[in-house]
N, C-alpha and C. Protein backbone atom coordinates (compact mmCIF):
# COMPACT_ATOMS: atom_id res chain seq x y z
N UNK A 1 0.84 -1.18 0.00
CA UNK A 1 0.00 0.00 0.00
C UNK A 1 0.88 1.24 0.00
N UNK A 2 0.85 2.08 -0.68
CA UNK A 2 0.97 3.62 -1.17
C UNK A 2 0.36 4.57 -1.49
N UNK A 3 0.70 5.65 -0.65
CA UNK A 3 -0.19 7.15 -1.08
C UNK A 3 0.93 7.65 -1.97
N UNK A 4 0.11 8.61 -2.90
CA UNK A 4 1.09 9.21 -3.78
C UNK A 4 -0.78 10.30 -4.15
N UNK A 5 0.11 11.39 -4.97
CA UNK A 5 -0.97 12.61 -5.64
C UNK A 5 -1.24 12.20 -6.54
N UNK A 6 -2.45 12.09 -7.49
CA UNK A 6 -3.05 11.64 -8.44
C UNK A 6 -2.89 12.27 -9.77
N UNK A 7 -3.02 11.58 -11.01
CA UNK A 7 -2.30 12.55 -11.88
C UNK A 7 -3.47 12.06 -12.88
N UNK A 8 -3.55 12.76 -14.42
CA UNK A 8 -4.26 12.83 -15.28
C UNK A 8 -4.60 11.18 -15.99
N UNK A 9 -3.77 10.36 -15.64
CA UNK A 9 -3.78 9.09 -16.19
C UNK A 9 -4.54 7.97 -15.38
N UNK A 10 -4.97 8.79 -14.25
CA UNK A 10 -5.75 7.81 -13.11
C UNK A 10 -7.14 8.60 -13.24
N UNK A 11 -7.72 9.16 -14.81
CA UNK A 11 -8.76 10.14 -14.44
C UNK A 11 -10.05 8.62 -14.92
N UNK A 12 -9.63 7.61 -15.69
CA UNK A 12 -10.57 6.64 -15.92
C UNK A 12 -10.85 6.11 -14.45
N UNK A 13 -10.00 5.56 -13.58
CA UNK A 13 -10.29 5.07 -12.74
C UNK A 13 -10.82 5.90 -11.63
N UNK A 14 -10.84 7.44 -11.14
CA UNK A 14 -10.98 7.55 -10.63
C UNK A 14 -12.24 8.49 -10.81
N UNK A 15 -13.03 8.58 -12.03
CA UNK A 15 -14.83 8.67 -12.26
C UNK A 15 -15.03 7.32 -12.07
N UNK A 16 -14.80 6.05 -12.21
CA UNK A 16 -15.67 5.36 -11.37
C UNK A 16 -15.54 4.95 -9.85
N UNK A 17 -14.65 5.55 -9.35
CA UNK A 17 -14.81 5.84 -8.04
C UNK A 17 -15.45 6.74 -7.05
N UNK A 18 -15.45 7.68 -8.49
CA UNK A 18 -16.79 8.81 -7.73
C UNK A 18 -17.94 8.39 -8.07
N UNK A 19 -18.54 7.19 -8.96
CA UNK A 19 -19.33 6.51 -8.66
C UNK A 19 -19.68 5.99 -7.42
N UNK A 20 -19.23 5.44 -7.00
CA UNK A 20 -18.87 4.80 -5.92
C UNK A 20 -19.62 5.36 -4.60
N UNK A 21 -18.91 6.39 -4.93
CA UNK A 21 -19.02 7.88 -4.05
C UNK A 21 -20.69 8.54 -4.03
N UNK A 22 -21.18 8.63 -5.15
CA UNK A 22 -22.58 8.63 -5.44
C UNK A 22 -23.30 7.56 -5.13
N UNK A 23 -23.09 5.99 -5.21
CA UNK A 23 -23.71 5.16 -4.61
C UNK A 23 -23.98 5.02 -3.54
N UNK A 24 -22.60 5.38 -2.77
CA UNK A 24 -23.18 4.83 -1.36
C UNK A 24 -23.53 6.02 -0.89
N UNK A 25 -23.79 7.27 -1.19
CA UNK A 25 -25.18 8.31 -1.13
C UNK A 25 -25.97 9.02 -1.35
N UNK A 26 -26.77 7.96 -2.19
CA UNK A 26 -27.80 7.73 -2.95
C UNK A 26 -28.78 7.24 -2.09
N UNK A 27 -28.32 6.46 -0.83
CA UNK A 27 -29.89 6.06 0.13
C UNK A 27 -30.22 7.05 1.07
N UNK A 28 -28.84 8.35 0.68
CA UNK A 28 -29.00 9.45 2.11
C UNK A 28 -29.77 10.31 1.52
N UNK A 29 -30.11 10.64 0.13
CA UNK A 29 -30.04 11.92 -1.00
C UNK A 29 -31.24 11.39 -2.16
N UNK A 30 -32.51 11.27 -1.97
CA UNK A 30 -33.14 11.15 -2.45
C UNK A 30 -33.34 12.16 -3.84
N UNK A 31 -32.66 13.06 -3.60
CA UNK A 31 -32.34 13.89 -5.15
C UNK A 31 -30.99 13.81 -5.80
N UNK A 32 -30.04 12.76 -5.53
CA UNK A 32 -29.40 12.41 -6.22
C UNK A 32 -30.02 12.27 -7.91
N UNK A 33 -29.16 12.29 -8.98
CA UNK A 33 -29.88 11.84 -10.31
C UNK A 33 -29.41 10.49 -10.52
N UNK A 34 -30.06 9.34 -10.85
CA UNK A 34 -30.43 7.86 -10.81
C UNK A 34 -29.38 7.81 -11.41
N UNK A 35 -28.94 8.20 -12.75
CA UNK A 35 -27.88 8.25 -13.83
C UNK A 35 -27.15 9.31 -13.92
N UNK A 36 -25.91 9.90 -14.32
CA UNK A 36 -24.74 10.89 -14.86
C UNK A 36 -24.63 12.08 -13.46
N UNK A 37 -24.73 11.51 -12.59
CA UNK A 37 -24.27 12.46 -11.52
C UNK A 37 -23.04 12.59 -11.13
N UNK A 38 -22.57 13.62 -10.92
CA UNK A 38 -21.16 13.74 -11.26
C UNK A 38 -21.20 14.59 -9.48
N UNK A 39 -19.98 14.47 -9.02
CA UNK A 39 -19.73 15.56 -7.89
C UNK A 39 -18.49 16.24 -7.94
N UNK A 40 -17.22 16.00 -8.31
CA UNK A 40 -16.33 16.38 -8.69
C UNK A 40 -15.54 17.27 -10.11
N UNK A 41 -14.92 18.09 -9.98
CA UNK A 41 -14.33 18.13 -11.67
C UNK A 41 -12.62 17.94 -10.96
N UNK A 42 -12.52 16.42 -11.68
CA UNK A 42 -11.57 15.82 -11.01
C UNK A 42 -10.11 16.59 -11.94
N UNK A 43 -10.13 16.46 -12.90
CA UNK A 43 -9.06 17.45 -13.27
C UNK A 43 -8.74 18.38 -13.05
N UNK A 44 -9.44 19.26 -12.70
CA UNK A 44 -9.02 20.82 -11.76
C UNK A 44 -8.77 20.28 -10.33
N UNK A 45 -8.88 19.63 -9.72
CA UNK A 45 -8.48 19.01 -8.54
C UNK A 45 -7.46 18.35 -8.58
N UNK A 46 -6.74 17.92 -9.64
CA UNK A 46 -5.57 16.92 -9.87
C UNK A 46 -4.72 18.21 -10.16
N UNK A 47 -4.69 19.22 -11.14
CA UNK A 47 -4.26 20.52 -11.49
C UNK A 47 -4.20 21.85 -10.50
N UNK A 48 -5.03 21.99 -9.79
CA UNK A 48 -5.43 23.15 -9.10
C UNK A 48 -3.90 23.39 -8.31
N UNK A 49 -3.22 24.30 -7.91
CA UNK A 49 -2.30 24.63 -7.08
C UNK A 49 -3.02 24.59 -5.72
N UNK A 50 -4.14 24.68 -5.31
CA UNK A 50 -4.65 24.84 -4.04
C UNK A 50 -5.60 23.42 -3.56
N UNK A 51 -4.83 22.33 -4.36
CA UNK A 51 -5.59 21.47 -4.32
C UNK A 51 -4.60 20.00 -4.27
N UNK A 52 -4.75 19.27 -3.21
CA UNK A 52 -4.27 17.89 -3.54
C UNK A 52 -5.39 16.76 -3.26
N UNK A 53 -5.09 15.47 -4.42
CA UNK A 53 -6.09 14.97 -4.45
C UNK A 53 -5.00 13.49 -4.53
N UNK A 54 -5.41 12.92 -2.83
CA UNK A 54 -4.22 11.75 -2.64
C UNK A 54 -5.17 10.67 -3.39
N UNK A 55 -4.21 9.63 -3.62
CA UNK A 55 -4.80 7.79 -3.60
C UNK A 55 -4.09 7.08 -2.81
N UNK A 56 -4.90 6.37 -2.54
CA UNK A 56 -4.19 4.97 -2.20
C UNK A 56 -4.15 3.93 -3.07
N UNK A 57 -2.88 3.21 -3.46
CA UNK A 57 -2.82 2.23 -4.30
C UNK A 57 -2.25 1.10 -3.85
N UNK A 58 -2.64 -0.18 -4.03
CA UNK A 58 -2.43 -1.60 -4.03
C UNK A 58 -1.86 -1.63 -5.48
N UNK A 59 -0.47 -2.02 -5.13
CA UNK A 59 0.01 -2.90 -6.61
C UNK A 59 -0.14 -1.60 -7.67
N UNK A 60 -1.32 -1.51 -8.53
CA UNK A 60 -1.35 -0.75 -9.88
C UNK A 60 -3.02 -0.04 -9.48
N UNK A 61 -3.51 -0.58 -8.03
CA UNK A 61 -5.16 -0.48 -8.01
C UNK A 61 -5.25 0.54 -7.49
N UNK A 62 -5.98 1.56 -8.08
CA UNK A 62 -6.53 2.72 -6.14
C UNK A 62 -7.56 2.11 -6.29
N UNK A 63 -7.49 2.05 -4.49
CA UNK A 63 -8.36 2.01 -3.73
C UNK A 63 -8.69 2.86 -3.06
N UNK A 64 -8.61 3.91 -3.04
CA UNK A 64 -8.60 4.91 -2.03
C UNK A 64 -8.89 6.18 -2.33
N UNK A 65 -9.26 7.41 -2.28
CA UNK A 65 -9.43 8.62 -2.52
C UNK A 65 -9.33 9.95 -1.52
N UNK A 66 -8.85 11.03 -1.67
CA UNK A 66 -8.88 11.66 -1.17
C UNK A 66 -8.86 13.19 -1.45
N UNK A 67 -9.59 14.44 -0.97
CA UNK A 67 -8.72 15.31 -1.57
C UNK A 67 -8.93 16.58 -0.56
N UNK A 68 -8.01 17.66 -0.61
CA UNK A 68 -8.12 18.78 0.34
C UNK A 68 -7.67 20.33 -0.87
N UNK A 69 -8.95 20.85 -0.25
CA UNK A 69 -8.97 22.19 -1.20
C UNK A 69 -8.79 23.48 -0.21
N UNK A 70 -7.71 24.33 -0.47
CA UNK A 70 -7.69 25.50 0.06
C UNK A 70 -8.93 26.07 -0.31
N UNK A 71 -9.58 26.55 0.07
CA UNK A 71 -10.50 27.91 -0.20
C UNK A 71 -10.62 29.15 0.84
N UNK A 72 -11.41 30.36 0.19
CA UNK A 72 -11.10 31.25 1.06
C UNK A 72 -12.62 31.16 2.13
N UNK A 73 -12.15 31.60 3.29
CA UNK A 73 -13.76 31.56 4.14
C UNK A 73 -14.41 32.73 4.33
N UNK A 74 -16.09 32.25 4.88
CA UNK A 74 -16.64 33.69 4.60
C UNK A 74 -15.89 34.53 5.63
N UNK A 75 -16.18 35.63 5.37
CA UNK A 75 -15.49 37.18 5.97
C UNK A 75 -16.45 37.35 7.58
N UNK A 76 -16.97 36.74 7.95
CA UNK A 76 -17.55 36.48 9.18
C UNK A 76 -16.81 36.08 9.93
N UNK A 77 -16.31 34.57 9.78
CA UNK A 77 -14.79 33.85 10.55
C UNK A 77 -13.75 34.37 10.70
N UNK A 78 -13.08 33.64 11.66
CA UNK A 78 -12.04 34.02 12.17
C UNK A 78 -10.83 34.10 11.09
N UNK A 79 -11.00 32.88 10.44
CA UNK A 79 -9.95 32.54 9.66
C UNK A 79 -10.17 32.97 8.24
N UNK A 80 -9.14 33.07 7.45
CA UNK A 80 -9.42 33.92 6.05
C UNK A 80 -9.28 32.96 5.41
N UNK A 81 -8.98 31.31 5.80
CA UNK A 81 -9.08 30.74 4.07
C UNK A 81 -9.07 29.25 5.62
N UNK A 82 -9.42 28.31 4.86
CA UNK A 82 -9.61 27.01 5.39
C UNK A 82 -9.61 25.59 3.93
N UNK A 83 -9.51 24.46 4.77
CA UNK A 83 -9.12 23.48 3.45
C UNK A 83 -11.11 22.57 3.72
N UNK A 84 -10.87 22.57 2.65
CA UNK A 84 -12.45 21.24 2.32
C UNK A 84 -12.08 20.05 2.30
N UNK A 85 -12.63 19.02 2.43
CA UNK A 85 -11.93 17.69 2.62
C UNK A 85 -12.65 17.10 1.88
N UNK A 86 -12.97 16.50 0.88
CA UNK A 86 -14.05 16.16 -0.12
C UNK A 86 -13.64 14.25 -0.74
N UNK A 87 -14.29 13.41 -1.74
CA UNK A 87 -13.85 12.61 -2.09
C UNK A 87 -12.92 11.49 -1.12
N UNK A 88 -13.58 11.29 -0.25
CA UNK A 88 -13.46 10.82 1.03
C UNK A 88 -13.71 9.29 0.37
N UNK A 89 -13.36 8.25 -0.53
CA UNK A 89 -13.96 7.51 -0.52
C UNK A 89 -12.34 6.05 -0.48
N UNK A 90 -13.37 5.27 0.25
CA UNK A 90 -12.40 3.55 0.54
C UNK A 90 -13.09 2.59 -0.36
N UNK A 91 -12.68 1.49 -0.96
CA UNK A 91 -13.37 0.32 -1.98
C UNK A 91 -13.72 -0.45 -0.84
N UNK A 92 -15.05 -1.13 -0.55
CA UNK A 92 -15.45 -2.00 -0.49
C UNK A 92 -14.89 -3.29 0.82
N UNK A 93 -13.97 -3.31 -0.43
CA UNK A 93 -12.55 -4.33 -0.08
C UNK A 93 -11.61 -4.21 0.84
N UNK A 94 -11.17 -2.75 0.56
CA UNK A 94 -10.57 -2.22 1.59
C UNK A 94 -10.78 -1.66 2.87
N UNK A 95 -12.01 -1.20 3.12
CA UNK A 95 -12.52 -0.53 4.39
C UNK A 95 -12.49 -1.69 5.70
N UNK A 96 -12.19 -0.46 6.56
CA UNK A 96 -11.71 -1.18 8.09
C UNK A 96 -10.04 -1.10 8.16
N UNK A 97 -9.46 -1.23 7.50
CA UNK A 97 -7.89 -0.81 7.56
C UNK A 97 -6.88 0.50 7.83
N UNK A 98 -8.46 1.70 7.76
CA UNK A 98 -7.56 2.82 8.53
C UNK A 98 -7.18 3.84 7.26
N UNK A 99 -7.36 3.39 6.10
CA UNK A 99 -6.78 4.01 5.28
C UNK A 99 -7.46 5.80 4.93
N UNK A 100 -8.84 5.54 5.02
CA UNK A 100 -9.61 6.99 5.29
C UNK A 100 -8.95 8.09 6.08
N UNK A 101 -8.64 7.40 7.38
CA UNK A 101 -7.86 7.89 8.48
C UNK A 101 -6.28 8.19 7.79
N UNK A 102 -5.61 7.69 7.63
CA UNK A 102 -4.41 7.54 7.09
C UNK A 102 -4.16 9.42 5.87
N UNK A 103 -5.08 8.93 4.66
CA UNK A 103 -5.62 9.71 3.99
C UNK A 103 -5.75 10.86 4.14
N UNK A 104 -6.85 10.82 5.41
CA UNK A 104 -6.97 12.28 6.26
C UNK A 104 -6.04 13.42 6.51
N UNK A 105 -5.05 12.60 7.40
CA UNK A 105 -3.98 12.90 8.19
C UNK A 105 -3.15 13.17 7.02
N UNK A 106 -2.66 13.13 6.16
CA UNK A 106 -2.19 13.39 5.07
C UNK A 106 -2.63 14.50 4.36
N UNK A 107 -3.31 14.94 3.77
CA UNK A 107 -4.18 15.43 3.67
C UNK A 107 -4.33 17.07 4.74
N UNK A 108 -4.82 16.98 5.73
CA UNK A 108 -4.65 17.76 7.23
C UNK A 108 -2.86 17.90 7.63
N UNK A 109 -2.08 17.39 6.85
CA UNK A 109 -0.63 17.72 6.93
C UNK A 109 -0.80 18.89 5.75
N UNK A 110 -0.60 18.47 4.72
CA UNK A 110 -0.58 19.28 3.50
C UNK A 110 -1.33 20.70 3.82
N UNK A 111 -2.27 20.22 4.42
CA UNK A 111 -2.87 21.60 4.71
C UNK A 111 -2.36 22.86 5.25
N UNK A 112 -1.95 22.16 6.52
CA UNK A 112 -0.98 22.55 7.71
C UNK A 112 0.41 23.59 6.66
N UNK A 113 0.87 22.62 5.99
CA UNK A 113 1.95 23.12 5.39
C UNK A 113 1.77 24.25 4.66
N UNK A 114 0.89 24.14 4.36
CA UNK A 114 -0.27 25.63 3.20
C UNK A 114 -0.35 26.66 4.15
N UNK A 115 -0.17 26.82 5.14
CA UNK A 115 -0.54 27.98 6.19
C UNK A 115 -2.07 27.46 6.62
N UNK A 116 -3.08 26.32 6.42
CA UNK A 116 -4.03 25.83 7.02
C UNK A 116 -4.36 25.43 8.12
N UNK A 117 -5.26 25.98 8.92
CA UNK A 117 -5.42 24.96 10.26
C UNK A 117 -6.73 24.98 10.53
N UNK A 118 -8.14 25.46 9.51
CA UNK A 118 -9.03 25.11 9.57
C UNK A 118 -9.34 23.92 8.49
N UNK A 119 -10.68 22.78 9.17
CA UNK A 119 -10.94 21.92 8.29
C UNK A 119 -12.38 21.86 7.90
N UNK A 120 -13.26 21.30 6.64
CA UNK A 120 -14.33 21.16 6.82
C UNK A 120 -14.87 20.23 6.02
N UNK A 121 -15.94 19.98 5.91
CA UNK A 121 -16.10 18.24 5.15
C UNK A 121 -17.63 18.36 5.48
N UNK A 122 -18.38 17.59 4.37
CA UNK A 122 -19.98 17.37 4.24
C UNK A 122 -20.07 16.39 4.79
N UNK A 123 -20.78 15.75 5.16
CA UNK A 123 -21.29 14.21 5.48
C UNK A 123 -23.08 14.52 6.06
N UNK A 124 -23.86 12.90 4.80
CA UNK A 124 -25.24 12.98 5.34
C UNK A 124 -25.20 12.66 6.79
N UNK A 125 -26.08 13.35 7.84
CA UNK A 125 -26.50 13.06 9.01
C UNK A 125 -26.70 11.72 9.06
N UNK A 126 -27.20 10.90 8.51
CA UNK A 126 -27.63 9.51 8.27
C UNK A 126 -26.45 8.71 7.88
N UNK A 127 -25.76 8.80 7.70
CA UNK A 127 -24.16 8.07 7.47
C UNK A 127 -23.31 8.24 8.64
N UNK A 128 -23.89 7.38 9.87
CA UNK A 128 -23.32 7.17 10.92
C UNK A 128 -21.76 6.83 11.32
N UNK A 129 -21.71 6.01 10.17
CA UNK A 129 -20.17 4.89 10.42
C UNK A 129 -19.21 6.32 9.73
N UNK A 130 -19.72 6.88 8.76
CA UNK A 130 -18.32 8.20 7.95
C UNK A 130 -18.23 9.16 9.37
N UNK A 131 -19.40 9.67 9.87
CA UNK A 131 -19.60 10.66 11.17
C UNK A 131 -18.91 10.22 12.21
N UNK A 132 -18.78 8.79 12.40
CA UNK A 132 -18.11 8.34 13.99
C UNK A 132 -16.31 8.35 12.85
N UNK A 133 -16.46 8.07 12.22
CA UNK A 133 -15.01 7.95 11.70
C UNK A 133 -14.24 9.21 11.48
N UNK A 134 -15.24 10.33 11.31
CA UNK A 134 -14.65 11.95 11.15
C UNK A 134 -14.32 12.34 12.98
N UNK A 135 -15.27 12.16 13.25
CA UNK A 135 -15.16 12.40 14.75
C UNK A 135 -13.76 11.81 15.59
N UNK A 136 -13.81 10.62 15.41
CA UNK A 136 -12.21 10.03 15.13
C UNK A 136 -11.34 10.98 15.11
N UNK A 137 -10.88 11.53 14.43
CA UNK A 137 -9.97 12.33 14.05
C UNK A 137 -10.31 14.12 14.61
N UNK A 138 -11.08 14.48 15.22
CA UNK A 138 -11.17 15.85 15.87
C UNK A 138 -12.46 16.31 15.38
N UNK A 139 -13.15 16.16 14.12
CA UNK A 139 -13.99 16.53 13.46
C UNK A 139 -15.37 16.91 14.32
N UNK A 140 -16.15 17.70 14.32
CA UNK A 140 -17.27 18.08 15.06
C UNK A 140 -18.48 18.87 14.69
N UNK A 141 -19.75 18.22 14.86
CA UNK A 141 -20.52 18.70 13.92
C UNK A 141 -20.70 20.27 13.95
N UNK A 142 -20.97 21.31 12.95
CA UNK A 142 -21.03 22.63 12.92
C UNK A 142 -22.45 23.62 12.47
N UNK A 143 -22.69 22.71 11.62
CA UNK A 143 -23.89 23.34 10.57
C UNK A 143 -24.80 21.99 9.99
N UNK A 144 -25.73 22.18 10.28
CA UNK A 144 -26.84 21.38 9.14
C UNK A 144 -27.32 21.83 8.04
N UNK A 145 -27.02 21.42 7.34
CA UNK A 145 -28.15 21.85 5.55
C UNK A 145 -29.65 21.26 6.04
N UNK A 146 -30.74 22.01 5.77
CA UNK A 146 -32.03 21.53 5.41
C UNK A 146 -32.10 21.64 4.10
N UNK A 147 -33.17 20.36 3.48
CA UNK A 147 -33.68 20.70 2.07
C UNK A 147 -35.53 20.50 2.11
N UNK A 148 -35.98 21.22 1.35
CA UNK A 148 -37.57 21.20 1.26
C UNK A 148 -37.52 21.03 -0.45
N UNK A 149 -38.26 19.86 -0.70
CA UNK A 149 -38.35 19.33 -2.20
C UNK A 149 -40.24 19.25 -2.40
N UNK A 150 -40.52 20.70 -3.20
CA UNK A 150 -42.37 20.37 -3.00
C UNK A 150 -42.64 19.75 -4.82
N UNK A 151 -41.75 18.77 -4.90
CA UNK A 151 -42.28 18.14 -6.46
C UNK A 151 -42.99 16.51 -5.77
């Protein structure tokens, strides 16, 4: 197993990992779209200077995903720019080994190194096992999204 930054030649494998990523919340997100939902534009994330987007690889496989985006924060906060933690995703196969965690921390380094020391990350309320696993690591809930859908 190896982390390394992801590059333009891992862009097949890693849209169907943001599949992946859409599947397993799709039972949280009833307005997900059934077909061509996309959440990422993984090439500006592989490119971006304010952006690293780790893997984990077995052998020639990722398994693993990760990525952390500088952005700037609203002008309310304390802090003037903070990192997003997005594409959070483990195969199947691999989960339970720490590697999310691993990922993280990697990830929350890079940040660090950026002049970063705020973090932030989505997760459905209903995705218990990602929430106890963020929490893990310092993470704490901040804000809820509501949605009202009158179709």
């Amino acid at each position: 197993m190896n982390f390394r930054e992801a590059n333009l030649g891992d862009l097949p494998e890693l849209l169907k990992l943001e599949q992946g990523v859409v599947k397993a919340e799709r039972p949280f997100n009833s307005a997900i779209k059934s077909e061509g939902a996309r959440y990422y534009d993984i090439p500006f994330l592989i490119e971006d200077d304010n952006s690293l987007l780790l893997v984990a690889v077995v052998g020639e496989v990722i398994v693993a995903t990760g990525y952390s985006q500088i952005r700037v924060s609203k002008s309310s906060l304390k802090h003037d720019k903070h990192a997003y933690l997005g594409f959070m995703y483990v195969c199947p196969e691999h989960r339970g080994k720490g590697l999310n965690k691993q990922l993280m921390e990697q990830l929350i380094s890079w940040s660090a190194q950026q002049g970063v020391n705020d973090f932030y990350l989505d997760v459905y309320a209903q995705n218990q096992s990602a929430i106890r696993a963020y929490e893990k690591l310092g993470f704490e809930p901040c804000l809820m999204e509501m949605r009202l859908s009158k179709t």
